[in-house]
N, C-alpha and C. Protein backbone atom coordinates (compact mmCIF):
# COMPACT_ATOMS: atom_id res chain seq x y z
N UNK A 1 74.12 54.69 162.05
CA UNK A 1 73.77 53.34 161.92
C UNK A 1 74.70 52.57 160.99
N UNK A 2 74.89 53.33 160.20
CA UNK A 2 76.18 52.64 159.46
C UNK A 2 77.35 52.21 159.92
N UNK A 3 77.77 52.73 160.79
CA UNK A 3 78.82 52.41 161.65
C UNK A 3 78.52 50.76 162.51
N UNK A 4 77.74 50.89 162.87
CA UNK A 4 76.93 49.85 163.44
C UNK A 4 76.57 48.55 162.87
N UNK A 5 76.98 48.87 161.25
CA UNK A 5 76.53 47.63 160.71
C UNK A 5 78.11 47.48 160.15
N UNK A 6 78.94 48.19 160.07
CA UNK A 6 80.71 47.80 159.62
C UNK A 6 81.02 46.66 160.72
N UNK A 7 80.65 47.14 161.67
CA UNK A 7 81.68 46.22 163.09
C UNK A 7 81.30 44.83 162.86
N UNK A 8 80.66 44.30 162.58
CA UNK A 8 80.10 42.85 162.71
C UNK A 8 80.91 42.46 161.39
N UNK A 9 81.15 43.16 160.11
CA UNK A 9 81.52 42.92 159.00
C UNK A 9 83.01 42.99 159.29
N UNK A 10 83.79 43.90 160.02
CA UNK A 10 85.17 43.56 160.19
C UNK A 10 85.62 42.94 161.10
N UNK A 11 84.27 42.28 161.94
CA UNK A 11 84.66 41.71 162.68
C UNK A 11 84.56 39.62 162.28
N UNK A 12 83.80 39.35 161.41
CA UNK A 12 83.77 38.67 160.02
C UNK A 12 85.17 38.15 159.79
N UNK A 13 85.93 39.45 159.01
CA UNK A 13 86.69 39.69 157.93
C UNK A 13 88.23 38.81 159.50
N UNK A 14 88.25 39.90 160.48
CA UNK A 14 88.98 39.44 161.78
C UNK A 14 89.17 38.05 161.85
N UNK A 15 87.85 37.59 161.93
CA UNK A 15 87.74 35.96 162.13
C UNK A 15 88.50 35.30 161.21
N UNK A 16 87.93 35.64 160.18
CA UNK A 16 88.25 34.37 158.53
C UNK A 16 89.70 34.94 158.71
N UNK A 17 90.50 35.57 158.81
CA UNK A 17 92.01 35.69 158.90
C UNK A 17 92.47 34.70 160.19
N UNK A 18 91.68 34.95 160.82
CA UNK A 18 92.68 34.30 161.99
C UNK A 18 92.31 32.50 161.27
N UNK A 19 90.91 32.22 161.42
CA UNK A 19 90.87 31.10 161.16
C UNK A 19 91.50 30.18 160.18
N UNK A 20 92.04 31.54 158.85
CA UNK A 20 92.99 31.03 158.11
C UNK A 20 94.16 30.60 158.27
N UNK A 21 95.09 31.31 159.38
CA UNK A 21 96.21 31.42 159.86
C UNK A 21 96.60 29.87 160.60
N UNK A 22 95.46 29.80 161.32
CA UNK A 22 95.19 28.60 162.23
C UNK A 22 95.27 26.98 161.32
N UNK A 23 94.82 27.12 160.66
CA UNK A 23 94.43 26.19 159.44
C UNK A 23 95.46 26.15 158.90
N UNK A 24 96.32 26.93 158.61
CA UNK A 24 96.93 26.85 156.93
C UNK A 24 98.78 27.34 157.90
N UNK A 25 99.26 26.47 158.56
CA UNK A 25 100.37 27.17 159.25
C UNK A 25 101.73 27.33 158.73
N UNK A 26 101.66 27.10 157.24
CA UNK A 26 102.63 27.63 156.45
C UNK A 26 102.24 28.96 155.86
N UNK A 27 101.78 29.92 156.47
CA UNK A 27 100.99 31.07 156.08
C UNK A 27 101.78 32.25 157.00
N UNK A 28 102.45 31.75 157.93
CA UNK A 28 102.51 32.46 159.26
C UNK A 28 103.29 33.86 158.58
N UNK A 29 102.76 34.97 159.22
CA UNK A 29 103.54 36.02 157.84
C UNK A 29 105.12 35.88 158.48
N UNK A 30 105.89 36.61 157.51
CA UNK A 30 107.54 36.92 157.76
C UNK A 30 107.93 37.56 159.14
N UNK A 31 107.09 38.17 159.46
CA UNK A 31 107.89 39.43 160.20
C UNK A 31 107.49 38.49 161.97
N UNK A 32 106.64 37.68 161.85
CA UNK A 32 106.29 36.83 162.94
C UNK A 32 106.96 36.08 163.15
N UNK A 33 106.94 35.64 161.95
CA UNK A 33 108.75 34.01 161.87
C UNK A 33 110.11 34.80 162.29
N UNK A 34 110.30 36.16 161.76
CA UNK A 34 111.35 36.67 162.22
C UNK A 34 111.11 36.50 163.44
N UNK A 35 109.79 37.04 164.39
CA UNK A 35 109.97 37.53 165.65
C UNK A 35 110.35 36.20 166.62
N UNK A 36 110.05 34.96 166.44
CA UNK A 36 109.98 33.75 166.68
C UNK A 36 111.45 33.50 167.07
N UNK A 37 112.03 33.69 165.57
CA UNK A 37 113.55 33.12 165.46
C UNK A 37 114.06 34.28 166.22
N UNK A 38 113.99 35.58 166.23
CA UNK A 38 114.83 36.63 167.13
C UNK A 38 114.84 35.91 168.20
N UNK A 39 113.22 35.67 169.16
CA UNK A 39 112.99 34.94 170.61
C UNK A 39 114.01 33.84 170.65
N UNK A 40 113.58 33.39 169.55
CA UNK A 40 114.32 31.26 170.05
C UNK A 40 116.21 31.92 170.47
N UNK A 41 116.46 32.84 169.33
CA UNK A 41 117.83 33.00 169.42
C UNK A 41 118.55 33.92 170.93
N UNK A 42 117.53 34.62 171.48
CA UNK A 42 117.80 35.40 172.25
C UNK A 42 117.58 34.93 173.32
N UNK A 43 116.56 33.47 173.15
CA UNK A 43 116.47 32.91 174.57
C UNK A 43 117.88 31.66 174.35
N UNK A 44 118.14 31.32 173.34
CA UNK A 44 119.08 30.37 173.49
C UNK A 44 120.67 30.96 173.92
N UNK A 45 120.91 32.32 173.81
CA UNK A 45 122.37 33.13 174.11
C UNK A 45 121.79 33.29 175.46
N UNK A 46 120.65 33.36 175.49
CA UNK A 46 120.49 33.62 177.57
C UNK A 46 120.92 32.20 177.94
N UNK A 47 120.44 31.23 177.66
CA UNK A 47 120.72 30.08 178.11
C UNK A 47 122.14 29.61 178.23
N UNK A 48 122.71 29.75 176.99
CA UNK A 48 124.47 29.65 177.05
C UNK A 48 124.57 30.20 178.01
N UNK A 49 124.51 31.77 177.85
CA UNK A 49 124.75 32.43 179.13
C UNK A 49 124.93 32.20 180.19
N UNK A 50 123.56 31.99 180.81
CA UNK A 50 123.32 31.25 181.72
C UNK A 50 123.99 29.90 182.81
N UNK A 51 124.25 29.18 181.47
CA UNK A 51 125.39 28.10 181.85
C UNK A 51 126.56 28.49 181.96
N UNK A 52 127.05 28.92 181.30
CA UNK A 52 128.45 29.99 181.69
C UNK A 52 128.67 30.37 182.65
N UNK A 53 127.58 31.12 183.05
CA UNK A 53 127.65 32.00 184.63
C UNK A 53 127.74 30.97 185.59
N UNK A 54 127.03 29.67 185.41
CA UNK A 54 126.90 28.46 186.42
C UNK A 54 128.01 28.01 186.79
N UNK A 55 128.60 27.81 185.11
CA UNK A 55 129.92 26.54 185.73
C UNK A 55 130.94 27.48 185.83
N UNK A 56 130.93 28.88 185.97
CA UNK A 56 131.97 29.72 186.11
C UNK A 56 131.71 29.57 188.05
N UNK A 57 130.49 30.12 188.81
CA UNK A 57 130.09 29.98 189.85
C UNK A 57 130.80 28.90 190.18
N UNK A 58 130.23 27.72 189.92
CA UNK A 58 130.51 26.46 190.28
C UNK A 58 132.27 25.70 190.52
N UNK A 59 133.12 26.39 189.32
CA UNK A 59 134.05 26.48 189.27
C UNK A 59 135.16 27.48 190.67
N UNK A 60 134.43 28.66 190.95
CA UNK A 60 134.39 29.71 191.85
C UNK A 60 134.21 28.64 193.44
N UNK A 61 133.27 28.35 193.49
CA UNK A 61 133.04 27.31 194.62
C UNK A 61 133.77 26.16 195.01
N UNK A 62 134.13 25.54 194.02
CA UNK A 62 135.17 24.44 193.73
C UNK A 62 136.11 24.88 194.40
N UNK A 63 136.38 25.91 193.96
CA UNK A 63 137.51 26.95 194.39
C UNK A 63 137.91 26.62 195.73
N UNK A 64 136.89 27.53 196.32
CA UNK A 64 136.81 27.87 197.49
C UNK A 64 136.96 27.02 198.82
N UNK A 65 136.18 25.58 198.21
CA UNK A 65 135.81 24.48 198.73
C UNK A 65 137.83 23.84 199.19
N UNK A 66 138.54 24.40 197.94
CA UNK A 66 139.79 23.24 197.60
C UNK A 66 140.57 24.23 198.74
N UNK A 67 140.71 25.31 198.77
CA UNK A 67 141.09 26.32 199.71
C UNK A 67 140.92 25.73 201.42
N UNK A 68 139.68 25.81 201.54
CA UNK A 68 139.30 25.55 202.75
C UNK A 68 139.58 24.11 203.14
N UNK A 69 139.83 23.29 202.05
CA UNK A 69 140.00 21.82 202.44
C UNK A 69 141.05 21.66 202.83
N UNK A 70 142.22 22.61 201.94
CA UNK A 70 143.40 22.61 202.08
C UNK A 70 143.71 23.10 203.46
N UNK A 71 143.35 24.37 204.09
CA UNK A 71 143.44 24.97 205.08
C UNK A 71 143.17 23.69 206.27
N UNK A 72 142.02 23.53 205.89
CA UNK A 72 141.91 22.18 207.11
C UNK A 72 142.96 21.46 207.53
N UNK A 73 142.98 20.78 206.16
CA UNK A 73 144.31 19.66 206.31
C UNK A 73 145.54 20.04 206.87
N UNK A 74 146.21 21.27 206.44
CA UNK A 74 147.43 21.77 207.16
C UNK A 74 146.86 21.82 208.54
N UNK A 75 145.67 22.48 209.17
CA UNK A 75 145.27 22.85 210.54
C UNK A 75 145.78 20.65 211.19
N UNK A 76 145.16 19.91 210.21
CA UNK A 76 145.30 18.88 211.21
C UNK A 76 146.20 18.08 210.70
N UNK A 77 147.05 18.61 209.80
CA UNK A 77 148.48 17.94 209.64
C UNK A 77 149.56 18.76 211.11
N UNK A 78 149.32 19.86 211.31
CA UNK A 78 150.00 20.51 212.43
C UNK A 78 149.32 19.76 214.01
N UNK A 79 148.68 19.31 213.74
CA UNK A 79 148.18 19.08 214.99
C UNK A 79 148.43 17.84 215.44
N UNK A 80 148.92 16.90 214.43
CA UNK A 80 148.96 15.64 213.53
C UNK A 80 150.69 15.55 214.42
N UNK A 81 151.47 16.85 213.63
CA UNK A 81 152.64 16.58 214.08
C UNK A 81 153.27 17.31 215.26
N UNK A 82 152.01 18.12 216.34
CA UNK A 82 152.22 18.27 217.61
C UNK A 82 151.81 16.80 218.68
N UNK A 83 151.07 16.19 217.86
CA UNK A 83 150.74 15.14 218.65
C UNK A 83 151.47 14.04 219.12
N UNK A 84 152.04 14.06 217.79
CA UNK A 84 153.45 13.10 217.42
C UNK A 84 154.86 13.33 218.02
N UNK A 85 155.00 14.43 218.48
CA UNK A 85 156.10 15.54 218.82
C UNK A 85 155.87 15.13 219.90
N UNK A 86 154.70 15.34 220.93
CA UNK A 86 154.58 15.02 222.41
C UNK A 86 154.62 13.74 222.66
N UNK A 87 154.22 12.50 221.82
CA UNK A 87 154.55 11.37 221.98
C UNK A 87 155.89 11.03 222.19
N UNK A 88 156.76 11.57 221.28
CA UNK A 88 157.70 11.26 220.92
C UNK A 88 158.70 11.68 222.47
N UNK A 89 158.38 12.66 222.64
CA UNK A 89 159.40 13.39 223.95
C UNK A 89 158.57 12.88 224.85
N UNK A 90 157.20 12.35 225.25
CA UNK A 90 157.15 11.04 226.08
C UNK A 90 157.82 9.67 226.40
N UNK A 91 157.98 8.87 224.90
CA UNK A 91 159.01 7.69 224.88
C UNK A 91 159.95 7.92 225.36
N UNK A 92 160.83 8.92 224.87
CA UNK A 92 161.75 9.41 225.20
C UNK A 92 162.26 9.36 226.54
N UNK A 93 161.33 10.04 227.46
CA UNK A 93 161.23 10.62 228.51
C UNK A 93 161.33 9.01 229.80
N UNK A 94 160.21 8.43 228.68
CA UNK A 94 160.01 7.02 229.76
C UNK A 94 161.16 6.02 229.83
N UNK A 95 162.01 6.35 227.86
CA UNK A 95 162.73 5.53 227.94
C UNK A 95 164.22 5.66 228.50
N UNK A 96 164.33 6.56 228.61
CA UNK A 96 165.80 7.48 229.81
C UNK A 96 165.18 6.77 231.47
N UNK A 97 164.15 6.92 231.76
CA UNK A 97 163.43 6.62 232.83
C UNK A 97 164.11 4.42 232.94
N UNK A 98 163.79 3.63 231.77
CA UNK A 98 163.93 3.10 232.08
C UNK A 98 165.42 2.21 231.75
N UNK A 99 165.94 2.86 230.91
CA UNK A 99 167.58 2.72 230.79
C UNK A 99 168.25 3.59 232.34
N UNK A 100 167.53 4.49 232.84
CA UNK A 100 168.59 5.00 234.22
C UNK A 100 168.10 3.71 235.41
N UNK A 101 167.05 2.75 235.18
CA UNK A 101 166.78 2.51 236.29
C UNK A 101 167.48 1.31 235.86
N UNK A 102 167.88 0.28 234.71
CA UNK A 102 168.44 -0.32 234.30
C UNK A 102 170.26 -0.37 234.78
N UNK A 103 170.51 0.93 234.61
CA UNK A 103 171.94 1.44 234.93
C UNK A 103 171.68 0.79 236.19
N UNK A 104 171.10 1.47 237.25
CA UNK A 104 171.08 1.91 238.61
C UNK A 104 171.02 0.05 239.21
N UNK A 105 170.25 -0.52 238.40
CA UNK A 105 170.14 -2.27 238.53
C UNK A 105 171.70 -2.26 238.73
N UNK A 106 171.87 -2.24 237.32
CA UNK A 106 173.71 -2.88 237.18
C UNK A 106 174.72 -2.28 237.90
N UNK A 107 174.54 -1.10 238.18
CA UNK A 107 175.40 -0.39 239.54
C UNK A 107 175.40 -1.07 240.77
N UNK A 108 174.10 -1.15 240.78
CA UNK A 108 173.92 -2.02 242.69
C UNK A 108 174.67 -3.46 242.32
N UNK A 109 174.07 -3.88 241.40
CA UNK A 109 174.60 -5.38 241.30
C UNK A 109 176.43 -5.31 241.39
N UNK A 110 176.44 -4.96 240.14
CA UNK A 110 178.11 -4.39 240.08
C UNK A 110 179.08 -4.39 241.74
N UNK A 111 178.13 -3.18 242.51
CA UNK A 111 178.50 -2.90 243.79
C UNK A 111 178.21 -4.51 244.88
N UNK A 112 177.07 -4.56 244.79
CA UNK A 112 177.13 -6.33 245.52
C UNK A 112 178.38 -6.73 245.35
N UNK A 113 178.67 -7.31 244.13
CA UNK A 113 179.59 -8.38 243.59
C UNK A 113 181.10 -7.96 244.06
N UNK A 114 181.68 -6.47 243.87
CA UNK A 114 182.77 -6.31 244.30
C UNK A 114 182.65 -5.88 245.87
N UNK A 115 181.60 -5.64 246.69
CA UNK A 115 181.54 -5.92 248.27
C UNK A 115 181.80 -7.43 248.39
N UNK A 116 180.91 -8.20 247.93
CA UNK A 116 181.18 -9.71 248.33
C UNK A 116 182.87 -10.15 247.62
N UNK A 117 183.58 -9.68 246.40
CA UNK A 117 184.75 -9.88 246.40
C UNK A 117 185.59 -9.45 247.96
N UNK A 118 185.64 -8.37 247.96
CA UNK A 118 186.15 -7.51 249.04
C UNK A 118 185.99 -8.39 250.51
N UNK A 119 184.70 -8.31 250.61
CA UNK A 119 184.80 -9.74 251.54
C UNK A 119 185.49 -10.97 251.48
N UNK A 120 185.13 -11.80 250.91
CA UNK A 120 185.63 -12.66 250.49
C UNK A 120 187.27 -12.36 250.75
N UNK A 121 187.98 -11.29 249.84
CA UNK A 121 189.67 -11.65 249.96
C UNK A 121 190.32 -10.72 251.22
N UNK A 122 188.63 -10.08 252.33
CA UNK A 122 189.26 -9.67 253.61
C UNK A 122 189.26 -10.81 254.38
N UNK A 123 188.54 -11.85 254.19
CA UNK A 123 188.40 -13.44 255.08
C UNK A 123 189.48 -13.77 254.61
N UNK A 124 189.94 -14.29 253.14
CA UNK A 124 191.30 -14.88 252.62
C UNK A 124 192.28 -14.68 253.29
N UNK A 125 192.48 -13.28 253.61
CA UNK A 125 193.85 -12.55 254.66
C UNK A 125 193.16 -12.74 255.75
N UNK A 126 192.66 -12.64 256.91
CA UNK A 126 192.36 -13.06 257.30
C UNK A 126 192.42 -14.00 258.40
N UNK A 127 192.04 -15.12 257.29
CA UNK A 127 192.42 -16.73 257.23
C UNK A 127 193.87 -16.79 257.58
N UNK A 128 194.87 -16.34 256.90
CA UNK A 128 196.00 -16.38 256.84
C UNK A 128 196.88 -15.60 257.88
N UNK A 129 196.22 -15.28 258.12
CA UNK A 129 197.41 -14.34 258.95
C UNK A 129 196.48 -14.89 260.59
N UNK A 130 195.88 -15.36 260.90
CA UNK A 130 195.22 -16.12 261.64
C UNK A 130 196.01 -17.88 261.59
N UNK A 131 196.43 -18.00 260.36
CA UNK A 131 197.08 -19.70 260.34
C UNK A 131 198.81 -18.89 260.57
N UNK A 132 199.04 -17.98 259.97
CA UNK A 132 200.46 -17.60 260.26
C UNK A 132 200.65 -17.57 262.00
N UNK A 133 199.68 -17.00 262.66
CA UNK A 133 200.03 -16.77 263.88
C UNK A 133 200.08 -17.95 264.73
N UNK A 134 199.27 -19.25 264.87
CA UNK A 134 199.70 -20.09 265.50
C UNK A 134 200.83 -20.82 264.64
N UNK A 135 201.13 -21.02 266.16
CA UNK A 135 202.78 -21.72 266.51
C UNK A 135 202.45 -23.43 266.04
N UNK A 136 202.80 -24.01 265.21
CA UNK A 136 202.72 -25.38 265.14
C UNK A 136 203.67 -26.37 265.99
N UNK A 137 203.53 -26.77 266.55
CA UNK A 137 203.93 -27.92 267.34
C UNK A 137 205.42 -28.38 266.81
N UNK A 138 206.18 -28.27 267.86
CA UNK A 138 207.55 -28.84 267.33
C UNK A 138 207.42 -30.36 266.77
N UNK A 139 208.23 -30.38 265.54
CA UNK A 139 208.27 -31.81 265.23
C UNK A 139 208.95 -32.54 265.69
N UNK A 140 208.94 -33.77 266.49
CA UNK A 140 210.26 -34.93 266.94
C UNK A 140 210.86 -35.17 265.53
N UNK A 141 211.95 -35.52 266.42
CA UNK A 141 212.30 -36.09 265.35
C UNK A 141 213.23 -37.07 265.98
C-alpha cells in the first residue's frame, strides 16, 4: 500500500516541475538549449545544403537546356543554309533560263536585220544590172 500512496506524490512532484518549466522559460535546463541549438544548427547546414544541391541541379539543367538549344539552332541554321543553297541554284537556274532566251531574242533579231540587209543589197544589184542591161535609146543629135 505504500507504494500506492508514492505514485500520486511523484506524480505531484512531475507536475509542479513541468508547470514550473512552462511558467518560468528562462529555466529551460542546459543540456535542452544545447539540444535546440545542435537541431537549429543541423537543420540550418541541411538547408544550405540543400540549396547547394538545387542551384548546383539547376545550374546542371541550365546546362543541358544551353546544349540542346544550341544543337537545335545549328540543326536549323543547316537547314537555314540548305534552303538558301536551293534557292540560290534556282535563281540561278531561272536566270541562265532567262538571259539564254534574251540571247536567242537578239540572235533572231540580229539574223532578221542582216537577212533584210542581204535583201535589200540583192535588189540594189539587182536593180542595176537590170538598168545596165537595157539599151537606152540613141541620142540625136
Amino acid at each position: 500500500m505504500a507504494a500506492a500512496l508514492r505514485q500520486p506524490a511523484q506524480r505531484g512532484q512531475y507536475q509542479w516541475r513541468r508547470l514550473r518549466r512552462r511558467s518560468d522559460p528562462g529555466q529551460i535546463p542546459a543540456q535542452r538549449r544545447d539540444k535546440r541549438v545542435t537541431v537549429d544548427s543541423e537543420t540550418q547546414i541541411a538547408q544550405d545544403a540543400l540549396l547547394r544541391d538545387a542551384s548546383q541541379r539547376s545550374l546542371e539543367i541550365e546546362g543541358e537546356y544551353a546544349a540542346k538549344l544550341k544543337g537545335f539552332l545549328q540543326q536549323l541554321d543547316a537547314s537555314k543554309a540548305g534552303n538558301l543553297a536551293a534557292l540560290e541554284k534556282d535563281l540561278n537556274f531561272r536566270q541562265e533560263q532567262l538571259l539564254g532566251n534574251a540571247r536567242d531574242e537578239m540572235d533572231a533579231i540580229h539574223a532578221a536585220a542582216t537577212s533584210a540587209k542581204i535583201r535589200a543589197m540583192n535588189e540594189a544589184d539587182r536593180g542595176q544590172i537590170h538598168n545596165s542591161c537595157t539599151v537606152s535609146p540613141p541620142v540625136a543629135a
